[in-house]
Protein backbone atom coordinates (compact mmCIF):
# COMPACT_ATOMS: atom_id res chain seq x y z
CA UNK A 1 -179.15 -117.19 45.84
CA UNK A 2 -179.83 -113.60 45.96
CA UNK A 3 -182.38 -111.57 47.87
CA UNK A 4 -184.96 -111.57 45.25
CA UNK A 5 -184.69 -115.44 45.06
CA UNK A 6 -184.84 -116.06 48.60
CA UNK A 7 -188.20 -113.93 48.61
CA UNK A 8 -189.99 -115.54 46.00
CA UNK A 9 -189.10 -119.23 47.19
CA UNK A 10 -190.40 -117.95 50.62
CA UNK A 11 -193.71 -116.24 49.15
CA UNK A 12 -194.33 -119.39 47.45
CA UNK A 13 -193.81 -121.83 50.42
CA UNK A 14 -195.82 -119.75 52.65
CA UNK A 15 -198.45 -119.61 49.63
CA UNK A 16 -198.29 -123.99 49.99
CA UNK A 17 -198.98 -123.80 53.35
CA UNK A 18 -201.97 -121.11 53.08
CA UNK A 19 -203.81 -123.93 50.01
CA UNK A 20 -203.03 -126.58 52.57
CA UNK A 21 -204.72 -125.26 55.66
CA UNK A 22 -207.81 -123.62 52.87
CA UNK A 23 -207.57 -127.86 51.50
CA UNK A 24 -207.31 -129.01 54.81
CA UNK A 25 -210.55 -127.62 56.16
CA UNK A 26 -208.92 -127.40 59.73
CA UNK A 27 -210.18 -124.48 61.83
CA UNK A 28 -206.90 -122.54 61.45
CA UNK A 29 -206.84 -118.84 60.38
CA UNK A 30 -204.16 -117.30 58.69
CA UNK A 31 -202.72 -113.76 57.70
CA UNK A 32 -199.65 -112.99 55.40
CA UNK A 33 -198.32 -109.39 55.62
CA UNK A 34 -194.89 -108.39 54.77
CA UNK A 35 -193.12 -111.46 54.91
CA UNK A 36 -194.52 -112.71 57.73
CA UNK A 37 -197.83 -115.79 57.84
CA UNK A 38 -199.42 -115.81 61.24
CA UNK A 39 -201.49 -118.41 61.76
CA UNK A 40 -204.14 -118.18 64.55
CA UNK A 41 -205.59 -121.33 65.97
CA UNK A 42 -209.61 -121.09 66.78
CA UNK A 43 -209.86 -123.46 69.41
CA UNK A 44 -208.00 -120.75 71.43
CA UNK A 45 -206.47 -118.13 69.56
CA UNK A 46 -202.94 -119.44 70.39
CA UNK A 47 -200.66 -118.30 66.94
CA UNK A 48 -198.05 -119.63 64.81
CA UNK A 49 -195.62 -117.35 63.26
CA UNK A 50 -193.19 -117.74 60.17
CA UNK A 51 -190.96 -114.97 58.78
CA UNK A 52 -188.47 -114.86 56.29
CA UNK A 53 -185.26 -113.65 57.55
CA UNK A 54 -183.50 -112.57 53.91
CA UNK A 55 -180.28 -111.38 55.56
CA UNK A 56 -179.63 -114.53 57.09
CA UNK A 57 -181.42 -116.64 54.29
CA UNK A 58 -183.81 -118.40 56.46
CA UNK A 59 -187.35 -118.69 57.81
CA UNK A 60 -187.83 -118.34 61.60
CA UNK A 61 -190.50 -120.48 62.86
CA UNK A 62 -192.24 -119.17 66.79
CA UNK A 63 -194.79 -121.34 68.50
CA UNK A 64 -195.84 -122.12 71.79
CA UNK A 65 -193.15 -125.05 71.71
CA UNK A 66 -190.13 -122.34 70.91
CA UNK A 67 -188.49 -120.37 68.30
CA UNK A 68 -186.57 -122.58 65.30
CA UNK A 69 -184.35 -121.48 62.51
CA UNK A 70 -184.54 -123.30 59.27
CA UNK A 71 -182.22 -122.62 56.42
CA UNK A 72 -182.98 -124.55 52.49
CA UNK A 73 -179.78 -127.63 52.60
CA UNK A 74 -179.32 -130.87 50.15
CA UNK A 75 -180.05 -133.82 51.75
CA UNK A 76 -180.43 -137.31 49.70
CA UNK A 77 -180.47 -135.07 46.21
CA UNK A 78 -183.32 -133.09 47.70
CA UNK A 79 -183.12 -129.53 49.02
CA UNK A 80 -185.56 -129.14 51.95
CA UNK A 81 -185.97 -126.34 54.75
CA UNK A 82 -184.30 -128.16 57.67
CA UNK A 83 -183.53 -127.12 61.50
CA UNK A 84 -180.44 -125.36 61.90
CA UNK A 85 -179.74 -127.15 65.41
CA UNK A 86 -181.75 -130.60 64.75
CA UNK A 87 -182.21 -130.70 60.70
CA UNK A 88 -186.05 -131.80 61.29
CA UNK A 89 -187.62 -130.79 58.51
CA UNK A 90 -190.12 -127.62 58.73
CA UNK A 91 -192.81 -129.18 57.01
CA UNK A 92 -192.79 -131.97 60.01
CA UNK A 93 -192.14 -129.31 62.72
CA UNK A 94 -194.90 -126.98 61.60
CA UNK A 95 -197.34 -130.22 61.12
CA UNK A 96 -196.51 -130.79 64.74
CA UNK A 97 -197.09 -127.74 65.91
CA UNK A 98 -200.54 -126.93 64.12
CA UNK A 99 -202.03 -130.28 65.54
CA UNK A 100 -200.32 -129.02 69.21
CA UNK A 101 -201.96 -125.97 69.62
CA UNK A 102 -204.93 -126.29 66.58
CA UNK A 103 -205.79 -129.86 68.11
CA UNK A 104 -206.78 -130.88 64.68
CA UNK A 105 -204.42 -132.77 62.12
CA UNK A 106 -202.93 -131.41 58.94
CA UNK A 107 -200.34 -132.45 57.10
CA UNK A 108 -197.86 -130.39 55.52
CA UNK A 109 -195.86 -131.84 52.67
CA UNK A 110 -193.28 -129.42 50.61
């Protein structure tokens, strides 16, 4: 996969998870800007971050939990964003997260 692919299959996941949390009707804000969707919890302001990290091919997930590297793998025929270190998937670890700090539950599923 080259540079340009990497980009779009990160502009559209983070695209997913922006028409999930507008779906979801969960009091989460969000801002995309260069590669980079912060998402701001309103309960109390705590944020989410996910950037794409083309050099290295992966998406870098920072929350109040830690920072997690996730990198697109097969597993079971299907090629997912998974952990570097625990191969959780990212749509699990950022559903975690949001209800964590957001205190509201959303479910992310891509």
């Amino acid at each position: 996969m080259n540079e340009a692919e990497f980009t779009q299959i990160v502009d559209d996941l983070m695209f997913d998870i922006e028409e999930t949390i507008d779906e979801s009707g969960v009091d989460i804000d969000y801002e995309n800007s260069g590669g980079m969707l912060t998402l701001t919890c309103d309960l109390n302001g705590s944020q989410i971050i996910l950037s794409r990290q083309p050099s290295m091919a992966e998406i870098w997930l920072a929350a109040q939990s830690g920072g997690f590297h996730f990198k697109l793998k097969e597993f079971n025929n299907e090629i997912k964003w998974r952990n570097t270190v625990s191969g959780e998937l990212l749509s699990a670890m950022l559903t975690d997260v949001c209800q964590v700090q957001s205190s509201e539950s959303i479910q992310f599923d891509f």
